[in-house]
C-alpha atoms as a PDB file:
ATOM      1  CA  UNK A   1      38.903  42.434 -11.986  1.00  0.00           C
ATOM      2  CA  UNK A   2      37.700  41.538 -15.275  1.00  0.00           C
ATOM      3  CA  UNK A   3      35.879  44.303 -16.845  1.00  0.00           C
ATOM      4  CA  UNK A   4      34.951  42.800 -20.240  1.00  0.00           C
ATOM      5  CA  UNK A   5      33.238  39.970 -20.964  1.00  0.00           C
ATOM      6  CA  UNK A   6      34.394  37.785 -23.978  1.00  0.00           C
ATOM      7  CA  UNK A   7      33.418  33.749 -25.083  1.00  0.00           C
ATOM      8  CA  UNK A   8      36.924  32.440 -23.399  1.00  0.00           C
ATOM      9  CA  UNK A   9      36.432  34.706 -20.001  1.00  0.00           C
ATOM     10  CA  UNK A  10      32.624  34.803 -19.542  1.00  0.00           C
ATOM     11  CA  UNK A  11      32.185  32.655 -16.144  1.00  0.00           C
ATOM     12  CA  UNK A  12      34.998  35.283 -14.745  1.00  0.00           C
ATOM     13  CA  UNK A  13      33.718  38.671 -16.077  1.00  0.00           C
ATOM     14  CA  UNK A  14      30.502  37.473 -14.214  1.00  0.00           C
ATOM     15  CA  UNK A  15      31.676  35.962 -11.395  1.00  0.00           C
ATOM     16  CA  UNK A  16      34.375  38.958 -10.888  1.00  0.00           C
ATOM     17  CA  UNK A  17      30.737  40.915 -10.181  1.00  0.00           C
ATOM     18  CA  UNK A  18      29.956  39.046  -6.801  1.00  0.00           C
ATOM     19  CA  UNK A  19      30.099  41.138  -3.863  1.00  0.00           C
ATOM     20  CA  UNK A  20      31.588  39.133  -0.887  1.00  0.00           C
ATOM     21  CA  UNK A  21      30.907  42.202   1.182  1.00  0.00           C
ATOM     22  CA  UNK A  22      27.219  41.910   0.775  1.00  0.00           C
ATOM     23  CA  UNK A  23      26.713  38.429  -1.211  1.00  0.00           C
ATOM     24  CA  UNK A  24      25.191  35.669   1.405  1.00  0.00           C
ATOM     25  CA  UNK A  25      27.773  32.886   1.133  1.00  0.00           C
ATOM     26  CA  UNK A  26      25.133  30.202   0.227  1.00  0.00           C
ATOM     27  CA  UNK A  27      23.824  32.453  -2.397  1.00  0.00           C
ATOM     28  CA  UNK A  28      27.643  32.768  -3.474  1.00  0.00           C
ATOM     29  CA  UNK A  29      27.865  29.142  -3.775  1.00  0.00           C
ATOM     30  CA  UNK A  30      24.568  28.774  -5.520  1.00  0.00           C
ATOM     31  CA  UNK A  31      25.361  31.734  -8.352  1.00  0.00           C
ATOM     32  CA  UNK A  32      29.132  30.861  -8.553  1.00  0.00           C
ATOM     33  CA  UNK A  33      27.789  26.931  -9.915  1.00  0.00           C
ATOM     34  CA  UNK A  34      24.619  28.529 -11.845  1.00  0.00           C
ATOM     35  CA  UNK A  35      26.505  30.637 -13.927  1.00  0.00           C
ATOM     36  CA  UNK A  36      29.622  28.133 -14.673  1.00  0.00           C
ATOM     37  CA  UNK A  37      27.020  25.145 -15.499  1.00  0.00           C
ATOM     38  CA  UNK A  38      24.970  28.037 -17.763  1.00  0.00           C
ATOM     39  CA  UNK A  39      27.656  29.201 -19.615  1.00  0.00           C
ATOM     40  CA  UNK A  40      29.129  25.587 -20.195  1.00  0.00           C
ATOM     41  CA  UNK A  41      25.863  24.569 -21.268  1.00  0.00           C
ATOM     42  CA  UNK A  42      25.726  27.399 -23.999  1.00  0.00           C
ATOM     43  CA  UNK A  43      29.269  26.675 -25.257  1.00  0.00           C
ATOM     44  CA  UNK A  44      28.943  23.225 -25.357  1.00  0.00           C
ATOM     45  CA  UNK A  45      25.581  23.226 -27.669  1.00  0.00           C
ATOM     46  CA  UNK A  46      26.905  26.812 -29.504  1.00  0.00           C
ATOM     47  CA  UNK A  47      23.781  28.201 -28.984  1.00  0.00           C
ATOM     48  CA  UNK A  48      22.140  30.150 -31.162  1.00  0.00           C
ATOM     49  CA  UNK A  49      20.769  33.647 -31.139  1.00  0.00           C
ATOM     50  CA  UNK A  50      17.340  31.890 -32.220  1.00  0.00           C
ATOM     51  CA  UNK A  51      17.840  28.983 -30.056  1.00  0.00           C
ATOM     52  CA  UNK A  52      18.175  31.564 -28.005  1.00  0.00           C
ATOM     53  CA  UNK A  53      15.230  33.464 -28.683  1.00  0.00           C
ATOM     54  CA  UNK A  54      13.160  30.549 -28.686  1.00  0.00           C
ATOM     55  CA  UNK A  55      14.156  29.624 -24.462  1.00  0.00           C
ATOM     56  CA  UNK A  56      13.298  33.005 -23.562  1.00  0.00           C
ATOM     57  CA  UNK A  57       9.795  32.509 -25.146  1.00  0.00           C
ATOM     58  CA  UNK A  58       9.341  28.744 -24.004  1.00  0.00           C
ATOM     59  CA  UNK A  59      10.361  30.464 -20.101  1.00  0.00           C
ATOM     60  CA  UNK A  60       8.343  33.163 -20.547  1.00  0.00           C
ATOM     61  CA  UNK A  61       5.257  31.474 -21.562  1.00  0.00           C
ATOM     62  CA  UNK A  62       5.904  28.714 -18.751  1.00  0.00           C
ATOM     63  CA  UNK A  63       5.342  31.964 -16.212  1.00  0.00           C
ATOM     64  CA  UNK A  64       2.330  33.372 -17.722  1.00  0.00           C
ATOM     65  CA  UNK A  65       0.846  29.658 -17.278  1.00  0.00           C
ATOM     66  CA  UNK A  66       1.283  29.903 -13.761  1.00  0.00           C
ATOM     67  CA  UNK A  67      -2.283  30.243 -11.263  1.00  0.00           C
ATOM     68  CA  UNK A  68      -3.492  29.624  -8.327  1.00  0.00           C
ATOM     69  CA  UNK A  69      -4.724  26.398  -9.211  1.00  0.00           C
ATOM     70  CA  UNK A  70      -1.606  25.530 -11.579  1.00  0.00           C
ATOM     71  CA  UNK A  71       2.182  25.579 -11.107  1.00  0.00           C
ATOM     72  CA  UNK A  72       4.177  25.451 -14.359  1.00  0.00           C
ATOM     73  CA  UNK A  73       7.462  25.741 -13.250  1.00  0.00           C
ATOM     74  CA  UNK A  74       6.727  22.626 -10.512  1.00  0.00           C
ATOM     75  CA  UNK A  75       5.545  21.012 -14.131  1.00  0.00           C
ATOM     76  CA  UNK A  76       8.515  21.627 -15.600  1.00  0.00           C
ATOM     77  CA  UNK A  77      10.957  20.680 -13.075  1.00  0.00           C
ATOM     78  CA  UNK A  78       8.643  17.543 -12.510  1.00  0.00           C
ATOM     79  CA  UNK A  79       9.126  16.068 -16.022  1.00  0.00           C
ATOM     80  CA  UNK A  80      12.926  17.035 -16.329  1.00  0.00           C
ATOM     81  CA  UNK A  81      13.503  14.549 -12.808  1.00  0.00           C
ATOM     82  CA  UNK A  82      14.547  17.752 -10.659  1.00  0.00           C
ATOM     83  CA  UNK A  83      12.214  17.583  -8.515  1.00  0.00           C
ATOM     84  CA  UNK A  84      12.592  13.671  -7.627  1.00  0.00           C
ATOM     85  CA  UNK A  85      16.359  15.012  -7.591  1.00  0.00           C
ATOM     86  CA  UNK A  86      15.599  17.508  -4.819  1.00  0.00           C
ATOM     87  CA  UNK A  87      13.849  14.949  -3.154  1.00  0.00           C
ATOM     88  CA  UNK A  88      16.251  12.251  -2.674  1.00  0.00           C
ATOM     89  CA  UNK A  89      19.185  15.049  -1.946  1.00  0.00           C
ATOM     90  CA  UNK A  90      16.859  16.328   0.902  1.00  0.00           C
ATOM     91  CA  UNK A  91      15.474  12.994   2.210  1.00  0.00           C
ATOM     92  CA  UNK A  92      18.142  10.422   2.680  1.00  0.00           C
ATOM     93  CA  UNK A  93      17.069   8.501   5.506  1.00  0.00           C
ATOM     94  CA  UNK A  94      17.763   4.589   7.137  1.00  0.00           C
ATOM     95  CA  UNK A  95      17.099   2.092   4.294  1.00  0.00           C
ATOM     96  CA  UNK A  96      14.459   0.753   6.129  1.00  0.00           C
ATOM     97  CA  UNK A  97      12.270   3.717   6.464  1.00  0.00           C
ATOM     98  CA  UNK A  98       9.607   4.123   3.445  1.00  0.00           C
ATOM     99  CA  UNK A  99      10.838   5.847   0.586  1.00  0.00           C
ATOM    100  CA  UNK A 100       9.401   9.630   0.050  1.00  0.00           C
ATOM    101  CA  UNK A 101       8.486  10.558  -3.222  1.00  0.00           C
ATOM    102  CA  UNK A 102       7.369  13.813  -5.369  1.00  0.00           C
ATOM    103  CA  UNK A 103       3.981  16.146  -3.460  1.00  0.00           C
ATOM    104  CA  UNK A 104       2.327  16.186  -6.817  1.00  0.00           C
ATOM    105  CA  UNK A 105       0.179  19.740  -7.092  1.00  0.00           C
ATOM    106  CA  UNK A 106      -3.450  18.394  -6.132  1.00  0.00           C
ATOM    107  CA  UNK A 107      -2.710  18.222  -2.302  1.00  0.00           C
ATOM    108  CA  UNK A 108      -5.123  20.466  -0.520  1.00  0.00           C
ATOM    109  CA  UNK A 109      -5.034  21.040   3.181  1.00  0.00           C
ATOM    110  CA  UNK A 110      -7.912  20.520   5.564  1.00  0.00           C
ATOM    111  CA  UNK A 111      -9.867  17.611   4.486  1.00  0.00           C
ATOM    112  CA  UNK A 112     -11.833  15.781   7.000  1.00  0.00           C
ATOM    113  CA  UNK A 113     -10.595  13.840   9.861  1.00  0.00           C
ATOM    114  CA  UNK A 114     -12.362  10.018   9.717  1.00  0.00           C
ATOM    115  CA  UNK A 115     -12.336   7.070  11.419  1.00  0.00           C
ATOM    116  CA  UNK A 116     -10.956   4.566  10.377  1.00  0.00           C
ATOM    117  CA  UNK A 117     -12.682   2.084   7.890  1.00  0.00           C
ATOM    118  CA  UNK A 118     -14.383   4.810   6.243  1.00  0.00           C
ATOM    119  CA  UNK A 119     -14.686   5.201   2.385  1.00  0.00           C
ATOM    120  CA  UNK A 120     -13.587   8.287   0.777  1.00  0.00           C
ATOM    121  CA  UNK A 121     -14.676   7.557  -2.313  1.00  0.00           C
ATOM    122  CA  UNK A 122     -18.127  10.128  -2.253  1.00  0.00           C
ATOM    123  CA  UNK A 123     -19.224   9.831  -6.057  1.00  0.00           C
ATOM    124  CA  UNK A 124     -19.253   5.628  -5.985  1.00  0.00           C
ATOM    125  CA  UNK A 125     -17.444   5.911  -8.721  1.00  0.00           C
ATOM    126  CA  UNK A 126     -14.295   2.932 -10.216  1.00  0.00           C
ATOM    127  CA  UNK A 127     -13.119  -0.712  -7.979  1.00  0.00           C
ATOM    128  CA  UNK A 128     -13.263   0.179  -4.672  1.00  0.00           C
ATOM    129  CA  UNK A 129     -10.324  -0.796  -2.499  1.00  0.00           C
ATOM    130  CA  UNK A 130      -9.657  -1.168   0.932  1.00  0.00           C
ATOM    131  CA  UNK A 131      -6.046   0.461   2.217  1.00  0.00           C
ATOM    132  CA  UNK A 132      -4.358  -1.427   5.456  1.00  0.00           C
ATOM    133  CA  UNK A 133      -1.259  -1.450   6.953  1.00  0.00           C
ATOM    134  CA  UNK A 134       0.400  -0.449  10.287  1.00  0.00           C
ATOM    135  CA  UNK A 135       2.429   2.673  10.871  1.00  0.00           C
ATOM    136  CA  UNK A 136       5.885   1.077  12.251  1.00  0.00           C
ATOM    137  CA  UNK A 137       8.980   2.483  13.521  1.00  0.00           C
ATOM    138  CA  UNK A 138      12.620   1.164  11.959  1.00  0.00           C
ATOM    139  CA  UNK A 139      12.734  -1.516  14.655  1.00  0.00           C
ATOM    140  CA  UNK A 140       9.140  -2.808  13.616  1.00  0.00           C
ATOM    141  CA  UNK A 141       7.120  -1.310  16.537  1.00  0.00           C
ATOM    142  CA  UNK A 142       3.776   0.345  15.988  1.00  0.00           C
ATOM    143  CA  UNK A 143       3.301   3.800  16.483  1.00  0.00           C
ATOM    144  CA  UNK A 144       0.432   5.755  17.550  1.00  0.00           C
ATOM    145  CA  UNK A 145      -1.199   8.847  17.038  1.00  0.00           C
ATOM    146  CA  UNK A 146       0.766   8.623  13.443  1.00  0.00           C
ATOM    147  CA  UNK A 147      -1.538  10.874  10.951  1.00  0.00           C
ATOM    148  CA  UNK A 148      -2.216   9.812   7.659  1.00  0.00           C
ATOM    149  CA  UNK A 149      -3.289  12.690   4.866  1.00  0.00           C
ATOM    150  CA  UNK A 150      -4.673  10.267   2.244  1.00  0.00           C
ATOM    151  CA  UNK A 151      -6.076  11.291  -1.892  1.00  0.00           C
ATOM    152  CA  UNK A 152      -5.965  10.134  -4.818  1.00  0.00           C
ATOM    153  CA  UNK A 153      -7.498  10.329  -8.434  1.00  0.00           C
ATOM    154  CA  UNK A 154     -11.074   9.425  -9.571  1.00  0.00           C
ATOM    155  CA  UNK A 155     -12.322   6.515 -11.602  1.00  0.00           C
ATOM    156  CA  UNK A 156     -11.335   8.991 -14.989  1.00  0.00           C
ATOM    157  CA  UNK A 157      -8.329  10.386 -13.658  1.00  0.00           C
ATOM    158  CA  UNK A 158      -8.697  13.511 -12.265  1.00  0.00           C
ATOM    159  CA  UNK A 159      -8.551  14.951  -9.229  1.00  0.00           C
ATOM    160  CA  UNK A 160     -11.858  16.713  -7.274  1.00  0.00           C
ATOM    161  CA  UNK A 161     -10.194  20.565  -7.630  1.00  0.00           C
ATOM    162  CA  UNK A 162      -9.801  19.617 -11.259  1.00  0.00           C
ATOM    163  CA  UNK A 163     -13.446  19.045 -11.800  1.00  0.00           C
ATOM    164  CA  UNK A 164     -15.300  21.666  -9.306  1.00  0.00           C
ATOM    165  CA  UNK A 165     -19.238  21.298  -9.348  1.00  0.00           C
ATOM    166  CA  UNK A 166     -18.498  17.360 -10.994  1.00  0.00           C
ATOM    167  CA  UNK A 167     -17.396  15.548  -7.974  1.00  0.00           C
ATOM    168  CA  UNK A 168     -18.182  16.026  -5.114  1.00  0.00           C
ATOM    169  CA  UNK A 169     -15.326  18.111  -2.407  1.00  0.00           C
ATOM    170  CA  UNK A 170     -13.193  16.242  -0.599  1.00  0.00           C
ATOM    171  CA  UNK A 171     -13.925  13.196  -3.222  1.00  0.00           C
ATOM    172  CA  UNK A 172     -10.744  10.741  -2.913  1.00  0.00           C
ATOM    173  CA  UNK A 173      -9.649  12.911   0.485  1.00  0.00           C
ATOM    174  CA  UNK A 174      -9.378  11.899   4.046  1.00  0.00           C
ATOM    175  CA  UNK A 175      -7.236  12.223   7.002  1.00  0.00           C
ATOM    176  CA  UNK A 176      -6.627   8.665   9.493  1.00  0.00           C
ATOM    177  CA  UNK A 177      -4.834   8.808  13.477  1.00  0.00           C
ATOM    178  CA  UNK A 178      -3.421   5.706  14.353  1.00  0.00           C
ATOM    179  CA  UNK A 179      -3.944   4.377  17.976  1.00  0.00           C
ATOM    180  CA  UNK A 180      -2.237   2.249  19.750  1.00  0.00           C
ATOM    181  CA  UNK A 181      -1.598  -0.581  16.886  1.00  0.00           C
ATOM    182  CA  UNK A 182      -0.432   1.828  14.660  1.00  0.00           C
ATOM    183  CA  UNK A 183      -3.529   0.223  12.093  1.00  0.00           C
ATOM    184  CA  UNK A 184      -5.111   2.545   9.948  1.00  0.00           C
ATOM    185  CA  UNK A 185      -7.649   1.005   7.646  1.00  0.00           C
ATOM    186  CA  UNK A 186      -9.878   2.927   4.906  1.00  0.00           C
ATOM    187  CA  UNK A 187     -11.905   2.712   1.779  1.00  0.00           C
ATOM    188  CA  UNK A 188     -11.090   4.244  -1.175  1.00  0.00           C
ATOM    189  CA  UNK A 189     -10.253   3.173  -4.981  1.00  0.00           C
ATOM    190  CA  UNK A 190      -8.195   1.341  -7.410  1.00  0.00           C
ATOM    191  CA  UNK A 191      -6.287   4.451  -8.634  1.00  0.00           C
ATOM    192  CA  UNK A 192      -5.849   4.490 -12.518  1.00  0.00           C
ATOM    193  CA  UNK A 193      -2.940   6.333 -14.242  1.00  0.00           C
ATOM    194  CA  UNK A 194      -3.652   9.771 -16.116  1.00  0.00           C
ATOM    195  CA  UNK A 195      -1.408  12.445 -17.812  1.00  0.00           C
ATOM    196  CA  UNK A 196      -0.192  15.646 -16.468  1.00  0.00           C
ATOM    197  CA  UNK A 197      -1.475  18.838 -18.029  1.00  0.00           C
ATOM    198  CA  UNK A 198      -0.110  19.265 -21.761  1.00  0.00           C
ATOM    199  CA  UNK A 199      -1.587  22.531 -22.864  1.00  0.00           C
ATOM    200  CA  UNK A 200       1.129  24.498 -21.514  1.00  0.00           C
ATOM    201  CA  UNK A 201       5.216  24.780 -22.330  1.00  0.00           C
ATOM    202  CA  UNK A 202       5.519  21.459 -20.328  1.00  0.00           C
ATOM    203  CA  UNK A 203       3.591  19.547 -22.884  1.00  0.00           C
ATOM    204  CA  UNK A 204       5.405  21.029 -25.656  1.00  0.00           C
ATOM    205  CA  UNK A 205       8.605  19.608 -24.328  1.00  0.00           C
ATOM    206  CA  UNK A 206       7.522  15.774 -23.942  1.00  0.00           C
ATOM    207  CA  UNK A 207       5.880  16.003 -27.311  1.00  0.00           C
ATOM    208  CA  UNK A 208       9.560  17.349 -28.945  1.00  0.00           C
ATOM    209  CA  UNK A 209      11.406  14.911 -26.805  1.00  0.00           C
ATOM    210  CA  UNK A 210       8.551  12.118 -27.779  1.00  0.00           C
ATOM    211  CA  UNK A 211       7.687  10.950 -24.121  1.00  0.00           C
ATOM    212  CA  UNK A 212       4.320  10.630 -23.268  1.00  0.00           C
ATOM    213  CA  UNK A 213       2.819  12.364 -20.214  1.00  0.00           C
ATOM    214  CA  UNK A 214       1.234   9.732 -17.997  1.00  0.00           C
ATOM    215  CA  UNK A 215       1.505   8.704 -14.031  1.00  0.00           C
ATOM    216  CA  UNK A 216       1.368   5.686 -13.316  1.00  0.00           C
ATOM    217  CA  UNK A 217      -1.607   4.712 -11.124  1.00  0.00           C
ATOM    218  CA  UNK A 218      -1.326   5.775  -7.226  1.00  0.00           C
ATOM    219  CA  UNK A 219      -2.620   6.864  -4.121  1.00  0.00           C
ATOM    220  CA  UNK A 220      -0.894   9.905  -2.231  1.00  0.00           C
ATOM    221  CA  UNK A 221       0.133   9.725   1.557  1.00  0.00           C
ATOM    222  CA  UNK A 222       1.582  12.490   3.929  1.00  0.00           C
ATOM    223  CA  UNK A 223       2.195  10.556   6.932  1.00  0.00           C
ATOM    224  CA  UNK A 224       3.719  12.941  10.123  1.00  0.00           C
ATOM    225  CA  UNK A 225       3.658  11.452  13.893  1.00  0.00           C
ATOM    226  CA  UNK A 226       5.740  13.389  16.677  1.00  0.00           C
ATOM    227  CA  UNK A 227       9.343  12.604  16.986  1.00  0.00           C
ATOM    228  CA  UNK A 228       9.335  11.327  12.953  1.00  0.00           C
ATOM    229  CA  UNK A 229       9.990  12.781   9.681  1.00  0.00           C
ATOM    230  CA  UNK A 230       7.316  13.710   7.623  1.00  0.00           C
ATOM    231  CA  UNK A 231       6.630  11.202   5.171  1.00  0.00           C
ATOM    232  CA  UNK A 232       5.224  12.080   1.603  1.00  0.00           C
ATOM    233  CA  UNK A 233       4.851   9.064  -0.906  1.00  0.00           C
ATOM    234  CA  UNK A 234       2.389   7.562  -2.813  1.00  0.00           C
ATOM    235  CA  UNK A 235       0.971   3.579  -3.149  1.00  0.00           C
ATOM    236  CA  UNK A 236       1.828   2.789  -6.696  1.00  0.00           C
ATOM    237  CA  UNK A 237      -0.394   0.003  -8.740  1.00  0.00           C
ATOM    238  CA  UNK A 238       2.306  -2.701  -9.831  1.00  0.00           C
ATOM    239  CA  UNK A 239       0.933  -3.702 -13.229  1.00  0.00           C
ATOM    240  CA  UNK A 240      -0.029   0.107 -14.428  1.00  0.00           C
ATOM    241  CA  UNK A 241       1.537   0.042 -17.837  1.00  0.00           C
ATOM    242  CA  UNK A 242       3.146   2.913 -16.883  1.00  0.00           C
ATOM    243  CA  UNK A 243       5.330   2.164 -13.820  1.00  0.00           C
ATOM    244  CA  UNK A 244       8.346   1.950 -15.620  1.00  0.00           C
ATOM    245  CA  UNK A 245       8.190   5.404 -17.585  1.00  0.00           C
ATOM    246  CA  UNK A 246       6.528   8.106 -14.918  1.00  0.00           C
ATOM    247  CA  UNK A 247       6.726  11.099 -16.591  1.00  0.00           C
ATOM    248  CA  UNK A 248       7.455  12.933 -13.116  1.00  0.00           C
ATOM    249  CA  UNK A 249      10.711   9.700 -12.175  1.00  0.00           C
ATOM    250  CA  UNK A 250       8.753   9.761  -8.769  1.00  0.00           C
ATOM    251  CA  UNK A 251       8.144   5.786  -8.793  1.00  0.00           C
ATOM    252  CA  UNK A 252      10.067   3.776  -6.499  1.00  0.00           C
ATOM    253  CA  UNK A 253      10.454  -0.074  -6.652  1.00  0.00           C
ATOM    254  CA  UNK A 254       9.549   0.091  -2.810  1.00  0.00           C
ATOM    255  CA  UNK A 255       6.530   1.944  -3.185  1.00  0.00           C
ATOM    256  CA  UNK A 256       4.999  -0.633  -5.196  1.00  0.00           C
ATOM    257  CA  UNK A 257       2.080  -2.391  -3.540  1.00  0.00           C
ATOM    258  CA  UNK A 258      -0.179  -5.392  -3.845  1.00  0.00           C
ATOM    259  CA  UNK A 259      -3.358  -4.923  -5.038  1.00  0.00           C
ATOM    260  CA  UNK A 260      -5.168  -7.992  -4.535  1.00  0.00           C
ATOM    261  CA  UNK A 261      -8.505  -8.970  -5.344  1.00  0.00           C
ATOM    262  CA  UNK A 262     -10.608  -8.802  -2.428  1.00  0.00           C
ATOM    263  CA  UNK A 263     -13.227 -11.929  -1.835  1.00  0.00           C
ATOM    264  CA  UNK A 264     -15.210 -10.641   1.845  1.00  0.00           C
ATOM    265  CA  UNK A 265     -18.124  -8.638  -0.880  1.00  0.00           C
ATOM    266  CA  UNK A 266     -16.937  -5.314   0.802  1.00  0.00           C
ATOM    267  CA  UNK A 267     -14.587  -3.928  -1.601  1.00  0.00           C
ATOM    268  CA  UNK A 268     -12.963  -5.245  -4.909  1.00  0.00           C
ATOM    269  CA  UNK A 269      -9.729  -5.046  -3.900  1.00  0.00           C
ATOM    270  CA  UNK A 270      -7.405  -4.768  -0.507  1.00  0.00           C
ATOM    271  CA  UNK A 271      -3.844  -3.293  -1.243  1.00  0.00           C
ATOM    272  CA  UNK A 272      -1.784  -3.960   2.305  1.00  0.00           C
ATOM    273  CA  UNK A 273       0.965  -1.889   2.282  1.00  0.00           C
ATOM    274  CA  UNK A 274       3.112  -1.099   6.068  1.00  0.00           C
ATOM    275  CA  UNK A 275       4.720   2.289   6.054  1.00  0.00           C
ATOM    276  CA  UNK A 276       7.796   2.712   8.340  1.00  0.00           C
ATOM    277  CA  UNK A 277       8.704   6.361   9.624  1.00  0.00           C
ATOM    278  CA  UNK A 278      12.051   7.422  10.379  1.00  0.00           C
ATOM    279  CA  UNK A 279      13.407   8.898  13.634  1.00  0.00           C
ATOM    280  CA  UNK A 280      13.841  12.524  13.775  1.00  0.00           C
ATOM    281  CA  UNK A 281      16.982  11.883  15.965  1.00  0.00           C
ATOM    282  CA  UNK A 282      18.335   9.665  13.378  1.00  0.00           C
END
C-alpha cells in the first residue's frame, strides 16, 4: 500500500485508501473515476494554491445560496450541461418517443386538476395560446387516462413562486387526463424567454465565461400514464432568439413547436404539438 502521497502517485496513495471490505462497489466505481478525473484535472491546468483558494470559496458560497425556494448546485450543474448529460444517460428511449428534457426548479406539486379547454393563465396577462395535441403510443395509438402536469412563465418571465402576493397561485399551472382520444386541449400563453438567477456563484461563472443567462421561451410538461415512462419536457417557441444558446443545453430540435397565429377570436395563437410516450416494457 502506498502510504505517501506525492504529484506522480496521488490517484494511488488515495485510491490505496478504499476499503473493499466495507466500500459499496458502485460507490467504489464512482470514487475510483472521481478522484482519477480530479487529480488529472489539477495536473493538467497546474493549479494553483490561489486558484485553489478561489474554488473552495466559489463552492462554498454556491452552498450557502442554497433554500428552500432555490437550488444552487441544480444551477450550477444546469449551466455546465450536466444535468442535460444526466438526462440523456438516464432516458434513452425508442427514437420515436418524445424527447425528455431538464425539470427546471419552478415545478410545484399539487396544482389543480381541469378540464380540458380551460385557461390557466389567472392574471390575463401576455398572447394567449391554445395547447393541442394527442397523447400517442410509439405505434400512433391514443392513449387514455395519460396525465398532463402543465406551467410555464408569465407575460415578464417569471414564474408565480417567484413573485408571491403578484400573481395570482397556481398562475401558468394546471393538470389535464386524457380520455379515450388521448386529446388534451388548454389555454394558456405564448411563453417568452427569461434568464436564470445571476446573483449567486452561477452568475459569476457565465459572466467570466461571457455567456449570457437566458431560456429560450417554453412551456413545461410532466406527462405519466400507466404502463409508460414518465415524460418531462418542455414546448419550446421556434423563433425565440435564444433557441440556439440555452444556457441550461436542455433544447431539443424535436421539442420545437409551431406556434401559429390563431384566427377563431379565442386565443392569439394555437401551438399543436403530439407527444408520444414510451413503453415501460420497452
Amino acid at each position: 500500500m502506498t502510504s505517501f502521497l506525492s504529484e506522480d502517485n496521488s490517484v494511488k496513495a488515495v485510491l490505496d485508501r478504499i476499503d473493499p471490505a466495507t466500500c459499496p462497489p458502485r460507490f467504489a466505481e464512482i470514487m475510483t473515476a472521481l478522484v482519477g478525473h480530479l487529480h488529472a484535472f489539477v495536473k493538467d491546468v497546474s493549479l494553483t494554491t490561489e486558484e485553489w483558494e478561489i474554488a473552495i470559496d466559489f463552492l462554498t458560497r454556491t452552498g450557502q445560496k442554497c433554500s428552500a425556494e432555490r437550488q444552487e448546485f441544480i444551477l450550477l450543474s444546469d449551466t455546465l450541461g450536466v444535468s442535460m448529460l444526466v438526462d440523456a444517460i438516464n432516458n434513452r428511449r425508442d427514437a420515436r418517443a418524445t424527447a425528455n428534457t431538464v425539470l427546471g426548479p419552478f415545478h410545484v406539486a399539487g396544482a389543480p386538476e381541469l378540464a380540458m379547454g380551460a385557461n390557466i393563465s389567472l392574471d390575463g396577462k401576455g398572447e394567449t395560446c391554445r395547447f393541442i395535441g394527442r397523447v400517442l403510443d410509439l405505434n400512433g395509438a391514443p392513449i387514455a387516462g395519460a396525465r398532463l402536469d402543465v406551467w410555464s412563465d408569465n407575460d415578464e418571465g417569471f414564474y408565480d413562486v417567484q413573485q408571491p402576493g403578484i400573481q395570482p397561485k397556481w398562475n401558468n399551472r394546471g393538470i389535464f387526463t386524457t380520455g379515450a382520444d388521448g386529446v388534451y386541449d388548454f389555454i394558456g400563453i405564448k411563453p417568452v424567454s427569461y434568464p436564470v438567477p445571476v446573483d449567486g456563484p452561477a452568475g459569476e461563472m457565465l459572466t467570466g465565461m461571457g455567456r449570457h443567462p437566458f431560456r429560450p421561451a417554453h412551456t413545461h410538461l410532466i406527462v405519466t400514464a400507466q404502463g409508460y415512462h414518465k415524460l418531462v419536457t418542455h414546448i419550446f417557441v421556434g423563433d425565440d432568439p435564444y433557441i440556439q444558446s440555452d444556457a441550461v443545453f436542455g433544447v431539443k430540435e424535436s421539442l420545437i413547436a409551431p406556434f401559429e397565429p390563431c384566427t377563431d377570436g379565442q386565443t392569439a395563437w394555437q401551438c399543436p404539438f403530439d407527444i408520444v410516450l414510451a413503453p415501460k416494457s420497452a
